[in-house]
PDB file of N, CA and C in Angstrom:
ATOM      1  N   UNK A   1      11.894  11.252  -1.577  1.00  0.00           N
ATOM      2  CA  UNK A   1      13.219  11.793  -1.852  1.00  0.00           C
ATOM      3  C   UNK A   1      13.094  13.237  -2.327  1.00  0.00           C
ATOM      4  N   UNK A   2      14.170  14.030  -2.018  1.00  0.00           N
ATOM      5  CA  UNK A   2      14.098  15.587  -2.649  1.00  0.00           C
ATOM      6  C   UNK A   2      14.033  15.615  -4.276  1.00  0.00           C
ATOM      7  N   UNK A   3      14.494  14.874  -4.890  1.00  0.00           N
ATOM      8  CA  UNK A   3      14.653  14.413  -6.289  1.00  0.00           C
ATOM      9  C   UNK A   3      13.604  13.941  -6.803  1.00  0.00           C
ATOM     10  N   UNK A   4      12.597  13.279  -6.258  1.00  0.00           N
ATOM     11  CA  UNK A   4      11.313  12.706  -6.747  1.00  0.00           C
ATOM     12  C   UNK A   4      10.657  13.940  -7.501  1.00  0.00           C
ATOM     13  N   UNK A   5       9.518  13.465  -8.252  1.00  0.00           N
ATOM     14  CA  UNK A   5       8.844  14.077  -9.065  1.00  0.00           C
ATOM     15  C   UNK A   5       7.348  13.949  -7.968  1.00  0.00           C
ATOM     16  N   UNK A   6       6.515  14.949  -8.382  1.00  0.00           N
ATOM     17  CA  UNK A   6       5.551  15.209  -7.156  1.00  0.00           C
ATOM     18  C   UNK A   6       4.224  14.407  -8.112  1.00  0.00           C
ATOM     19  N   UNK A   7       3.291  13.719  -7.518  1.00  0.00           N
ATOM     20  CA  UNK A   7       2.288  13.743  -8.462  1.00  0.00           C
ATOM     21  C   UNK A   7       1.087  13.939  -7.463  1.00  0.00           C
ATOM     22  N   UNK A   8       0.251  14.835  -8.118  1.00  0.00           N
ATOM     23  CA  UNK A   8      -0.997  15.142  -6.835  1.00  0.00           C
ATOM     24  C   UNK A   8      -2.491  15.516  -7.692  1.00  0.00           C
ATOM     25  N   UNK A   9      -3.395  15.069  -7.031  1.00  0.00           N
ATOM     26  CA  UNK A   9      -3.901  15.105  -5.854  1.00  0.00           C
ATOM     27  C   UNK A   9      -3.267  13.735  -5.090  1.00  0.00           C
ATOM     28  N   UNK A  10      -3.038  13.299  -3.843  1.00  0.00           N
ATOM     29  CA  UNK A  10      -3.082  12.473  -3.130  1.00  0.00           C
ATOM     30  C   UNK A  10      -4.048  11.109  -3.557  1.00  0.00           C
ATOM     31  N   UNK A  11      -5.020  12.160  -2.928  1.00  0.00           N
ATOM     32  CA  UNK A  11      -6.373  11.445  -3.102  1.00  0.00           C
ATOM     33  C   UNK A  11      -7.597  12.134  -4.063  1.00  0.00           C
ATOM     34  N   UNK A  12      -7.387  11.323  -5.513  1.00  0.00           N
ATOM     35  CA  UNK A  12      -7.909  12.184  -6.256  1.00  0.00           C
ATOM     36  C   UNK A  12      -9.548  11.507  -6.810  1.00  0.00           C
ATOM     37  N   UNK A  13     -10.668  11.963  -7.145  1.00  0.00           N
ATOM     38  CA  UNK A  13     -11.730  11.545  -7.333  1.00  0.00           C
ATOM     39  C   UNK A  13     -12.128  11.610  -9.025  1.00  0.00           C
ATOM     40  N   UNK A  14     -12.937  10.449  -9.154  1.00  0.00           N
ATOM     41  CA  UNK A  14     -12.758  10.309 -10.713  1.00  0.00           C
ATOM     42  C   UNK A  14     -14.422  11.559 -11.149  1.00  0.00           C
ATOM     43  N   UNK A  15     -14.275  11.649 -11.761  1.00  0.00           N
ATOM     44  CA  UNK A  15     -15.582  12.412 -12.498  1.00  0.00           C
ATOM     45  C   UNK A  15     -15.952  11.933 -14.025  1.00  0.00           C
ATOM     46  N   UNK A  16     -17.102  12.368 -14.203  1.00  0.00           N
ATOM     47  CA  UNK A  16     -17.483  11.797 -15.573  1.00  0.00           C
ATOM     48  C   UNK A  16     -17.044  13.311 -16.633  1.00  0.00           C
ATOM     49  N   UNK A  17     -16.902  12.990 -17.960  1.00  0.00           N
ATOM     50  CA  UNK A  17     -16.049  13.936 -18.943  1.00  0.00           C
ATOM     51  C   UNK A  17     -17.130  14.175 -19.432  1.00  0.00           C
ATOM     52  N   UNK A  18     -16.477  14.813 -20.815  1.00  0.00           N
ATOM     53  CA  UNK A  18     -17.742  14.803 -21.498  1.00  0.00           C
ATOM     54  C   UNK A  18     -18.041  14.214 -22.658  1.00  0.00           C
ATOM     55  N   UNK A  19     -17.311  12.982 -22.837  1.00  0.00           N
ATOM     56  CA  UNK A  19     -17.713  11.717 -23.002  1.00  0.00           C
ATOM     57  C   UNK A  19     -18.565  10.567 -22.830  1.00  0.00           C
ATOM     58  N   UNK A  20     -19.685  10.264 -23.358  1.00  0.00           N
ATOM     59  CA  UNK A  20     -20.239   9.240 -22.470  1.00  0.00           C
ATOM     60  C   UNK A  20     -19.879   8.186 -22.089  1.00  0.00           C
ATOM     61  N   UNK A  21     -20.130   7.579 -21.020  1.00  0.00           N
ATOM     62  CA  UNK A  21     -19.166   6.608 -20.472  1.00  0.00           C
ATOM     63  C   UNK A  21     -17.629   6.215 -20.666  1.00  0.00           C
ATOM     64  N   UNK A  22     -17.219   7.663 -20.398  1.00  0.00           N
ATOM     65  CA  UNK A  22     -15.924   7.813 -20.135  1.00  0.00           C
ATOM     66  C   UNK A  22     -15.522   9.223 -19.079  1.00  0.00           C
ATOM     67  N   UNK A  23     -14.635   8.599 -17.887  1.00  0.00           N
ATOM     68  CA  UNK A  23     -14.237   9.224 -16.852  1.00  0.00           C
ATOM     69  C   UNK A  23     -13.176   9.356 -16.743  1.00  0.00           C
ATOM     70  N   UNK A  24     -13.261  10.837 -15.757  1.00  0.00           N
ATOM     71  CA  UNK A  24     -11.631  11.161 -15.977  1.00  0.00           C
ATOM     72  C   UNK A  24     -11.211  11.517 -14.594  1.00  0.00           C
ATOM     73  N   UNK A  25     -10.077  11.654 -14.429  1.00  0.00           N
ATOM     74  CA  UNK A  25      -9.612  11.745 -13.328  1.00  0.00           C
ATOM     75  C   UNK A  25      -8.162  12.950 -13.213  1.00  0.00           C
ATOM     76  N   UNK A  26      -8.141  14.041 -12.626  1.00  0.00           N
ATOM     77  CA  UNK A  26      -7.081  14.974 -12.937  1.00  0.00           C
ATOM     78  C   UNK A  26      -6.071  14.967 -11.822  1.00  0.00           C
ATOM     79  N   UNK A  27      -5.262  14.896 -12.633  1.00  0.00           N
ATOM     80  CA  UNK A  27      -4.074  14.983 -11.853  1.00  0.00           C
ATOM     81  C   UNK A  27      -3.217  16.058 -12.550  1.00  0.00           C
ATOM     82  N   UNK A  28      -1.596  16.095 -11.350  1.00  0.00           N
ATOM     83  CA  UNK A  28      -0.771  17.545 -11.849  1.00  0.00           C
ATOM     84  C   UNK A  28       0.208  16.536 -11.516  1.00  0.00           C
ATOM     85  N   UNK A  29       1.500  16.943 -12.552  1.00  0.00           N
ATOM     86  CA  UNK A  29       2.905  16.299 -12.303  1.00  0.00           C
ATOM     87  C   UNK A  29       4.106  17.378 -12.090  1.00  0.00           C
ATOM     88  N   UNK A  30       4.523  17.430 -11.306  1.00  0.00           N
ATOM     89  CA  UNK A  30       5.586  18.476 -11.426  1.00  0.00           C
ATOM     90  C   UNK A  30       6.911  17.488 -11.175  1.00  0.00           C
ATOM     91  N   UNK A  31       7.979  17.688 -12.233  1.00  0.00           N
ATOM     92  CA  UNK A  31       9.394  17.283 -13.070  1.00  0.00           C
ATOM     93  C   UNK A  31      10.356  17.964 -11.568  1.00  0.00           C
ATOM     94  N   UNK A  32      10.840  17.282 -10.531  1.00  0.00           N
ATOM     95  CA  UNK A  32      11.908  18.202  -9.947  1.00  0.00           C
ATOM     96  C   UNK A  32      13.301  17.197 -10.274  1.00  0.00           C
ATOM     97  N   UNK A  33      13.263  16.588 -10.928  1.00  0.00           N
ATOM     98  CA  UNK A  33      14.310  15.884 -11.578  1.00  0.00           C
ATOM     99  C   UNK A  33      15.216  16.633 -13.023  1.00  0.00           C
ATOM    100  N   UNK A  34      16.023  16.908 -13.039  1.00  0.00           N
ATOM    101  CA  UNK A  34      16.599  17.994 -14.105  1.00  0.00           C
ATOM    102  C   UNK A  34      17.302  16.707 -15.545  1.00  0.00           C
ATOM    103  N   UNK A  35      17.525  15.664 -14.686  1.00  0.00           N
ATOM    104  CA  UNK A  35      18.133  14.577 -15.742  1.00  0.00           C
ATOM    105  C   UNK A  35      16.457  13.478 -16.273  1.00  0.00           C
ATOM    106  N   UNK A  36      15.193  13.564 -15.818  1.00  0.00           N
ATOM    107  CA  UNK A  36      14.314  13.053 -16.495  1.00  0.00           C
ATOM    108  C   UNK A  36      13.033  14.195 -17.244  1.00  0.00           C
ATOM    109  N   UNK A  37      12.722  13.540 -18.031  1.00  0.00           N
ATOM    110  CA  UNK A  37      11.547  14.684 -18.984  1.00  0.00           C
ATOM    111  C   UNK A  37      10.431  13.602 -19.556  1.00  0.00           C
ATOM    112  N   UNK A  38      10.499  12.135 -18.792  1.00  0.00           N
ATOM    113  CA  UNK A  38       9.045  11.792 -19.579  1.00  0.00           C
ATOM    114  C   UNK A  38       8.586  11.062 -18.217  1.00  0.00           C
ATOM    115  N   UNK A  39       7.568  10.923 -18.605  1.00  0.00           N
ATOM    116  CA  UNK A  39       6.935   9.992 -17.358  1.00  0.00           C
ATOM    117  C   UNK A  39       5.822   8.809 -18.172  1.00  0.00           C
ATOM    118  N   UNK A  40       5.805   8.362 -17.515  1.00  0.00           N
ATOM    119  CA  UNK A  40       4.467   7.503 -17.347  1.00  0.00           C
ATOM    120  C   UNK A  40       3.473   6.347 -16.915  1.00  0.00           C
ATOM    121  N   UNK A  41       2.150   7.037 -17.036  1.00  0.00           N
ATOM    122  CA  UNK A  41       0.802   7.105 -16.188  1.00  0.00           C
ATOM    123  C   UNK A  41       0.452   6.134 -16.525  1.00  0.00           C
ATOM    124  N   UNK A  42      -0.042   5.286 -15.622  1.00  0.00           N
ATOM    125  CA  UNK A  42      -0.782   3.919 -15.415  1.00  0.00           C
ATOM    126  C   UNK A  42      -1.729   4.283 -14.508  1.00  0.00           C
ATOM    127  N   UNK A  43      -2.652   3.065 -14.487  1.00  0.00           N
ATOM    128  CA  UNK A  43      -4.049   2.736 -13.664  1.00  0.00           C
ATOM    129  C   UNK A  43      -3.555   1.493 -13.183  1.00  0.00           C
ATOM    130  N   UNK A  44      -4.210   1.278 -12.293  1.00  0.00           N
ATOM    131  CA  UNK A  44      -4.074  -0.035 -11.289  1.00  0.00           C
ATOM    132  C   UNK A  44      -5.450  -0.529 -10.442  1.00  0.00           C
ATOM    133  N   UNK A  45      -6.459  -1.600 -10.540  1.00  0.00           N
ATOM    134  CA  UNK A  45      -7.260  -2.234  -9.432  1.00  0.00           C
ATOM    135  C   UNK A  45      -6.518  -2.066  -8.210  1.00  0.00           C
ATOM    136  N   UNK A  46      -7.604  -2.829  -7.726  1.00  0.00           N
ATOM    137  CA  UNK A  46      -6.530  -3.267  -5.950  1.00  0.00           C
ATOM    138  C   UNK A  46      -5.943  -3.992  -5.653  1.00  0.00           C
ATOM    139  N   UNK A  47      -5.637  -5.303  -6.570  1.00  0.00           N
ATOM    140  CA  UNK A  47      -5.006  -6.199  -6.888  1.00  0.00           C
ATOM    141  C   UNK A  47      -3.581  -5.761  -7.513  1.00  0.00           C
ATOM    142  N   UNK A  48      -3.442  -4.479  -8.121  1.00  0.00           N
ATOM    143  CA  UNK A  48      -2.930  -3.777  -8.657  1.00  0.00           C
ATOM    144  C   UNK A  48      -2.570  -4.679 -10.341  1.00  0.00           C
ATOM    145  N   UNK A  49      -3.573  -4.794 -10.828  1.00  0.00           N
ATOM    146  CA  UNK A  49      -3.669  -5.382 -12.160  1.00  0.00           C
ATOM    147  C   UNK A  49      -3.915  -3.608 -13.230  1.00  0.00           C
ATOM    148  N   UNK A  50      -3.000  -3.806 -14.466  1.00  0.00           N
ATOM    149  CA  UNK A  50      -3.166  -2.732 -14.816  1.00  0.00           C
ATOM    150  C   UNK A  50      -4.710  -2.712 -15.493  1.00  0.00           C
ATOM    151  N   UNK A  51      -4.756  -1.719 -15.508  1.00  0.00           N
ATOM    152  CA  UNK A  51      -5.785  -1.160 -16.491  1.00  0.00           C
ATOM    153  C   UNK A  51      -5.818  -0.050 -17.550  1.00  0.00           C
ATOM    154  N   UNK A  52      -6.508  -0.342 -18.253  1.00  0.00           N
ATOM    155  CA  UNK A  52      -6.036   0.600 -19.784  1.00  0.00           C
ATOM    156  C   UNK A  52      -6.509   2.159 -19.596  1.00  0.00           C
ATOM    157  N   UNK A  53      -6.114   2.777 -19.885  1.00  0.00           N
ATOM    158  CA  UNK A  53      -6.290   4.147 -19.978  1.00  0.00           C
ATOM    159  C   UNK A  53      -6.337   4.882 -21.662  1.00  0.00           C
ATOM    160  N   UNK A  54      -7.223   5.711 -21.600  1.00  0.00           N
ATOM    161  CA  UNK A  54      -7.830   6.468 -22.731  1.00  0.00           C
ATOM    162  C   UNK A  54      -6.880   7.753 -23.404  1.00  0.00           C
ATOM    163  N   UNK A  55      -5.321   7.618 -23.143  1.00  0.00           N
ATOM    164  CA  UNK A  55      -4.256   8.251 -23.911  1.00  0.00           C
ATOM    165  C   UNK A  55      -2.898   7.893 -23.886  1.00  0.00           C
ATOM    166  N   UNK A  56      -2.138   8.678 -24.695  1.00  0.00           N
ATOM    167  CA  UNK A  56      -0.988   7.902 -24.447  1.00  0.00           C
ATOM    168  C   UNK A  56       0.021   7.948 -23.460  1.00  0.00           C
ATOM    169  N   UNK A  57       0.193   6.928 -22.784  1.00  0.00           N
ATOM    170  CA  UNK A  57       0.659   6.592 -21.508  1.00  0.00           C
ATOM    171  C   UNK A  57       1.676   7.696 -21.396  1.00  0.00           C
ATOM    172  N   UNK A  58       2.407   7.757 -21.735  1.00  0.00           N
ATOM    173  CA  UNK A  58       3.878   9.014 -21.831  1.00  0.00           C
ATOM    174  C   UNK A  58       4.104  10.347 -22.184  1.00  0.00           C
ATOM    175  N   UNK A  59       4.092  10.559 -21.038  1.00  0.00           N
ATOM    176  CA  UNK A  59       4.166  12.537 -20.884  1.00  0.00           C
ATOM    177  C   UNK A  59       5.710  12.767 -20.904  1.00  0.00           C
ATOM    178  N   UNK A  60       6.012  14.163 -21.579  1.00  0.00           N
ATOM    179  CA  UNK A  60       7.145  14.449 -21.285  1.00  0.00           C
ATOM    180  C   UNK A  60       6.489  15.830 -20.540  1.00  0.00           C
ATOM    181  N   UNK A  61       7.379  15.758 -19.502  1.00  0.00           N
ATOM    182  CA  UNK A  61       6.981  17.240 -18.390  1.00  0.00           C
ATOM    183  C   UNK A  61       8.663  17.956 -18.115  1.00  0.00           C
ATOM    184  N   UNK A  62       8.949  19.009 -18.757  1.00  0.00           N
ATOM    185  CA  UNK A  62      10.457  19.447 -18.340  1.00  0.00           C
ATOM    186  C   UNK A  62      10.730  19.639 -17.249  1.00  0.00           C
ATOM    187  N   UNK A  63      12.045  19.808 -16.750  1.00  0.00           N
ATOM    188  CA  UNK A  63      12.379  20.413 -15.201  1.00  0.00           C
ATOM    189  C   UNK A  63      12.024  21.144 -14.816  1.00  0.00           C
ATOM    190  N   UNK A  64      11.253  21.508 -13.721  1.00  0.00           N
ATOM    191  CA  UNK A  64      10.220  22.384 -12.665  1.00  0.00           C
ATOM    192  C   UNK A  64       9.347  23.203 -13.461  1.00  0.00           C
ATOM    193  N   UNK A  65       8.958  22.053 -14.524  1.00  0.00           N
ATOM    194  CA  UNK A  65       7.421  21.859 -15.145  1.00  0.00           C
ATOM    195  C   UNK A  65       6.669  21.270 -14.138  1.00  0.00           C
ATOM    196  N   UNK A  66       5.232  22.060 -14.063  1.00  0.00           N
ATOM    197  CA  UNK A  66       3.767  21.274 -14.040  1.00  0.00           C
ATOM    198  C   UNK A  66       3.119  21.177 -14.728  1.00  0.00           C
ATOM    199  N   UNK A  67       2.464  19.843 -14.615  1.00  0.00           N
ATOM    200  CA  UNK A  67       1.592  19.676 -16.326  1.00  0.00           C
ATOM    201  C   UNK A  67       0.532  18.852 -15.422  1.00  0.00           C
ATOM    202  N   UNK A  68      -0.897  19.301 -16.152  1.00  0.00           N
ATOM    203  CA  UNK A  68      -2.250  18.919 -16.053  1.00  0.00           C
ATOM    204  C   UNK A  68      -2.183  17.626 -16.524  1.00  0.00           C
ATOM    205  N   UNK A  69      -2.808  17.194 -15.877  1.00  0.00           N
ATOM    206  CA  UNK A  69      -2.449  15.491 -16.450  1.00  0.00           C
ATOM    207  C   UNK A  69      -3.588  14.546 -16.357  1.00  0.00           C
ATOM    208  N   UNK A  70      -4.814  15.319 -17.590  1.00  0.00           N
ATOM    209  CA  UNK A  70      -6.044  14.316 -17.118  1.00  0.00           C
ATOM    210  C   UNK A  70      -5.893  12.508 -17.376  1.00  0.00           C
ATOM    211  N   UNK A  71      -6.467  12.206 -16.664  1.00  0.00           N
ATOM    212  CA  UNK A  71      -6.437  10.186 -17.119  1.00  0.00           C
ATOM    213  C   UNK A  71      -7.488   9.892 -17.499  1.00  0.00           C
ATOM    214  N   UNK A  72      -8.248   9.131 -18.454  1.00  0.00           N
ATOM    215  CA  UNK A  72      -9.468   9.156 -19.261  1.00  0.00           C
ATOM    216  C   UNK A  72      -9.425   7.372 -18.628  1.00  0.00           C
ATOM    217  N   UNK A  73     -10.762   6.940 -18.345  1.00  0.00           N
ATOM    218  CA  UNK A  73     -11.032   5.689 -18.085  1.00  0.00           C
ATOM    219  C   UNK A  73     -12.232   5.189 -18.617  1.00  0.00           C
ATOM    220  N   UNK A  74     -12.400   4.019 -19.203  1.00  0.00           N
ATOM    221  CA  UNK A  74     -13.468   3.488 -19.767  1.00  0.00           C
ATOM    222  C   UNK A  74     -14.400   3.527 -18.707  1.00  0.00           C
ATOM    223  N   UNK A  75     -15.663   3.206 -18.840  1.00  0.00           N
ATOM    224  CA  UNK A  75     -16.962   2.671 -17.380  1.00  0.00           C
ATOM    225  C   UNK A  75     -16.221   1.437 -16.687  1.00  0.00           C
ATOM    226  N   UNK A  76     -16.050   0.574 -17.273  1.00  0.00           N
ATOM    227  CA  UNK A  76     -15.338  -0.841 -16.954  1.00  0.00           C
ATOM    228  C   UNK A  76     -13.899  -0.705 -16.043  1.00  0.00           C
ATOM    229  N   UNK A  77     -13.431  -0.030 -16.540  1.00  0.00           N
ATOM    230  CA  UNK A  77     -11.629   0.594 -15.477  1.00  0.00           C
ATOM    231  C   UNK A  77     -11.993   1.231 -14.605  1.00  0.00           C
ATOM    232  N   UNK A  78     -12.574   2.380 -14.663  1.00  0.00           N
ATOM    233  CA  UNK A  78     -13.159   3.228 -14.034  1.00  0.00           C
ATOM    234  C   UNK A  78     -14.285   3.327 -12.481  1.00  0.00           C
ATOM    235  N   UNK A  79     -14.859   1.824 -12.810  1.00  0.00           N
ATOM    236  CA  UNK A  79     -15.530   1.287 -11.505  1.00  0.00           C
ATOM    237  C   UNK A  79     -14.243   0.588 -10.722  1.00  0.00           C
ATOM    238  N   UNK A  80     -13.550  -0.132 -11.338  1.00  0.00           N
ATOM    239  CA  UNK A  80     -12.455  -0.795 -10.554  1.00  0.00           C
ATOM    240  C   UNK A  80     -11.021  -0.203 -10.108  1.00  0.00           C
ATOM    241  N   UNK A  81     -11.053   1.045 -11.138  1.00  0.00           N
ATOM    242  CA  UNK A  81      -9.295   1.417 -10.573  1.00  0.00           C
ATOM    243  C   UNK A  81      -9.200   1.952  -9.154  1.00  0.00           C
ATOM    244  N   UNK A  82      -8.095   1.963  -8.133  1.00  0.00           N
ATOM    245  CA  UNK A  82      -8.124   2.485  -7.063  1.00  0.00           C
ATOM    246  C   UNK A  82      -6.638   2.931  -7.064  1.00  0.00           C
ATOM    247  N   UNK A  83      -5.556   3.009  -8.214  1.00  0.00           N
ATOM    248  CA  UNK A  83      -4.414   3.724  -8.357  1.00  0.00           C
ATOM    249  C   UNK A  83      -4.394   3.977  -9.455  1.00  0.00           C
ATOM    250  N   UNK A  84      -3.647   5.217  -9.333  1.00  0.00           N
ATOM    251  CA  UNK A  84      -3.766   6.157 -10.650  1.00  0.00           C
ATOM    252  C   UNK A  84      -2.019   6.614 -10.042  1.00  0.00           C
ATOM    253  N   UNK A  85      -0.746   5.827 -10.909  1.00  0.00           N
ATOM    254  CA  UNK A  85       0.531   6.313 -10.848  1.00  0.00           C
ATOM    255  C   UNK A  85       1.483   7.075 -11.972  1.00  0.00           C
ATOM    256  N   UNK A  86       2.683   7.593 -11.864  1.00  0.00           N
ATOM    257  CA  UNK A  86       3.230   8.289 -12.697  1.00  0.00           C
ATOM    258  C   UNK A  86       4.620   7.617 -12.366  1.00  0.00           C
ATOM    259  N   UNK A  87       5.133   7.198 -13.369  1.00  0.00           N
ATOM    260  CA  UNK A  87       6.900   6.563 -13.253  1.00  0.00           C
ATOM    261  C   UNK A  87       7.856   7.494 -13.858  1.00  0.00           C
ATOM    262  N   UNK A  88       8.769   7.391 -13.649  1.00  0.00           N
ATOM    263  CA  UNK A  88      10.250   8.495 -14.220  1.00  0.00           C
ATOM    264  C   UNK A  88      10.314   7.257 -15.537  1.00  0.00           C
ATOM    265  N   UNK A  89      10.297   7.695 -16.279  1.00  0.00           N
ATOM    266  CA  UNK A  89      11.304   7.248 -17.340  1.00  0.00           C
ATOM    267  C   UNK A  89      12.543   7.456 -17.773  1.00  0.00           C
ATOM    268  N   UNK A  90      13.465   6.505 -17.725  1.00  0.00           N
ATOM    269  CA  UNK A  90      14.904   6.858 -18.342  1.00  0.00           C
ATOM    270  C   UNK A  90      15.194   6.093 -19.792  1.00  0.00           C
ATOM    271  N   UNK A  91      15.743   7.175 -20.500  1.00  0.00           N
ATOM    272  CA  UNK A  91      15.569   7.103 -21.720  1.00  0.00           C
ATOM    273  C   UNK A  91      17.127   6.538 -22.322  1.00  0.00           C
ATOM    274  N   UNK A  92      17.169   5.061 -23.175  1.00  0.00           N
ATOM    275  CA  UNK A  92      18.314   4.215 -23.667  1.00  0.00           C
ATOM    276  C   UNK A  92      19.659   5.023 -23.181  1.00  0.00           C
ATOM    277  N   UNK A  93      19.956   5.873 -23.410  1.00  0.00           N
ATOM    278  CA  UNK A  93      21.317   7.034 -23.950  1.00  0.00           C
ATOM    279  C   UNK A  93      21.505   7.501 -22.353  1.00  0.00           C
ATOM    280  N   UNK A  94      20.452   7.446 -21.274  1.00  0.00           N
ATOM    281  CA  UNK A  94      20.271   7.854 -19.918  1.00  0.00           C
ATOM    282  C   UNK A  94      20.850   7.110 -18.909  1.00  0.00           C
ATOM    283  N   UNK A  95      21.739   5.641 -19.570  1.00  0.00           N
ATOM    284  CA  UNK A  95      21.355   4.376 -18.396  1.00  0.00           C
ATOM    285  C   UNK A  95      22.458   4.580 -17.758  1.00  0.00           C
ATOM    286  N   UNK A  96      22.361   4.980 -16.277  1.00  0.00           N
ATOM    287  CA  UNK A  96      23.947   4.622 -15.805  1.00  0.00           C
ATOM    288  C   UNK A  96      23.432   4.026 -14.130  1.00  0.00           C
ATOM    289  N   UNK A  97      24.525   3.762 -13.316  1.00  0.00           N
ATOM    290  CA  UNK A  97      24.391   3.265 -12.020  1.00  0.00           C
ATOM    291  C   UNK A  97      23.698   3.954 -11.098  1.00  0.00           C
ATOM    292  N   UNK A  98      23.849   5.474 -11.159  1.00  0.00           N
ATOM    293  CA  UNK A  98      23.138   5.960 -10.051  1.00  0.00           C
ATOM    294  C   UNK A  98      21.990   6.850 -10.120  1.00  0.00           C
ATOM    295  N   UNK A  99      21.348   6.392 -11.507  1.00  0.00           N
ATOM    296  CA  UNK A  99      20.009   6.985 -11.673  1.00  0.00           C
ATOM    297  C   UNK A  99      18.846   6.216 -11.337  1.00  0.00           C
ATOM    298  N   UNK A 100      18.186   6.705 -10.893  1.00  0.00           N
ATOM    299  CA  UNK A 100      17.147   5.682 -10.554  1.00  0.00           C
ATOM    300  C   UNK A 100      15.625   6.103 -10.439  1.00  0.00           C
ATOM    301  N   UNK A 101      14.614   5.285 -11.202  1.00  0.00           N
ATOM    302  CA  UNK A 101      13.296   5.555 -11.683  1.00  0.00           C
ATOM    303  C   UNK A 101      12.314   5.767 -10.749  1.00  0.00           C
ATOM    304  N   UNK A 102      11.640   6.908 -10.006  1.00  0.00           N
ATOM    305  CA  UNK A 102      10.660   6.773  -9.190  1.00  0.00           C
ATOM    306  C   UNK A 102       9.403   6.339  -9.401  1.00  0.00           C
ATOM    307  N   UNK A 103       8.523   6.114  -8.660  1.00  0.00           N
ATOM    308  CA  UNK A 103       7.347   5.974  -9.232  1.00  0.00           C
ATOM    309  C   UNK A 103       6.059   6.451  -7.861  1.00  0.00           C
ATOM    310  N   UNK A 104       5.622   6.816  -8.461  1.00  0.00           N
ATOM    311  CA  UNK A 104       4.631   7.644  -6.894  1.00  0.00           C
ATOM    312  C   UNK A 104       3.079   7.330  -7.300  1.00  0.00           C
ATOM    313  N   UNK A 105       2.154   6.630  -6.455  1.00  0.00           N
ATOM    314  CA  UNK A 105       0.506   6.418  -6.470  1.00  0.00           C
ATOM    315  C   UNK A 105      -0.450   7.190  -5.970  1.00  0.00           C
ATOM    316  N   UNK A 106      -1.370   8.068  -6.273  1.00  0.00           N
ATOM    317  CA  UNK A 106      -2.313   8.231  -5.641  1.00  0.00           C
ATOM    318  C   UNK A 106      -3.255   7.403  -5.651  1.00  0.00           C
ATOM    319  N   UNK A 107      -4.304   7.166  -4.250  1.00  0.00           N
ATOM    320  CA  UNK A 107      -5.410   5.906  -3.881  1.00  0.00           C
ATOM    321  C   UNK A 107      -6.825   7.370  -4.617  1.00  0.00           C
ATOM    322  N   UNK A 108      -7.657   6.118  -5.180  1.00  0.00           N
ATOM    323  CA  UNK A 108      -8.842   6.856  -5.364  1.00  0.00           C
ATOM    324  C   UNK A 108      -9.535   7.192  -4.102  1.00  0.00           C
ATOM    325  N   UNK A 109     -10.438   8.270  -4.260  1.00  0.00           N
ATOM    326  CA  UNK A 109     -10.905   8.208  -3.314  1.00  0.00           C
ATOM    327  C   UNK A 109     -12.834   8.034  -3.552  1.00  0.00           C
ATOM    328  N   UNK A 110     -13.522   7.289  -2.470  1.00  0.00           N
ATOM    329  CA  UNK A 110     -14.457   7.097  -2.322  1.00  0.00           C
ATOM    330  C   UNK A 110     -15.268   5.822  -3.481  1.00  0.00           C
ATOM    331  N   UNK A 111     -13.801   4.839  -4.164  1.00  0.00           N
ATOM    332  CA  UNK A 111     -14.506   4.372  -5.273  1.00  0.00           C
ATOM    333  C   UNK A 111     -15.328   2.548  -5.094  1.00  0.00           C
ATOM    334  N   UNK A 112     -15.432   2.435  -4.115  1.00  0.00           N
ATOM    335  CA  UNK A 112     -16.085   1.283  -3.560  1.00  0.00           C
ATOM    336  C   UNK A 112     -15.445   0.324  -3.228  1.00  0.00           C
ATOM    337  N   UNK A 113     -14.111   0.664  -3.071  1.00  0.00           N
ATOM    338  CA  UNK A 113     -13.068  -0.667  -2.517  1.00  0.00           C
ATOM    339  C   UNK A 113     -13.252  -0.881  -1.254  1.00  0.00           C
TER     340      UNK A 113
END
């Protein structure tokens, strides 16, 4: 949709931080929604079972904001995730009929699925 919020890389590859045994994975969010300002980032297997991630799930990104958006994964998530998504959040005071929450996935790439 023209209204969606963009989240990219597509296909993004995890790397190790500088953490030990903890990986990260970067992504960018850009807000083209003027009525949402938070989002949030989940992990997913291929089963699409969540998996925990190493901050707090909920970004606020303003309208035709981009924001760096690293995802931190344990060794354990990190061998298994193969989606890495971003959801619109609408916030209590926000709720009406014709708003509606996107949500967009990038597939890992190269992670042994």
């Amino acid at each position: 949709s023209a209204y969606a919020h963009q989240f990219t890389p597509t296909y993004p590859e995890i790397r190790g931080s500088y953490v030990a045994n903890v990986y990260k994975v970067e992504m960018k969010l850009f807000n083209k929604r003027k009525e949402i300002s938070y989002y949030e980032i989940e992990a997913f297997d291929k089963d699409w079972e969540s998996l925990p991630i190493g901050f707090n799930s909920i970004i606020q990104v303003d309208y035709l904001e981009t924001k760096e958006v690293p995802v931190y994964l344990a060794k354990d998530a990190a061998k298994r995730v193969l989606y890495i998504c971003s959801r619109s959040k609408i916030l209590k005071g926000q709720v009406s009929k014709t708003l509606l929450s996107s949500k967009i996935c990038s597939k890992i790439k190269n992670n042994g699925q």
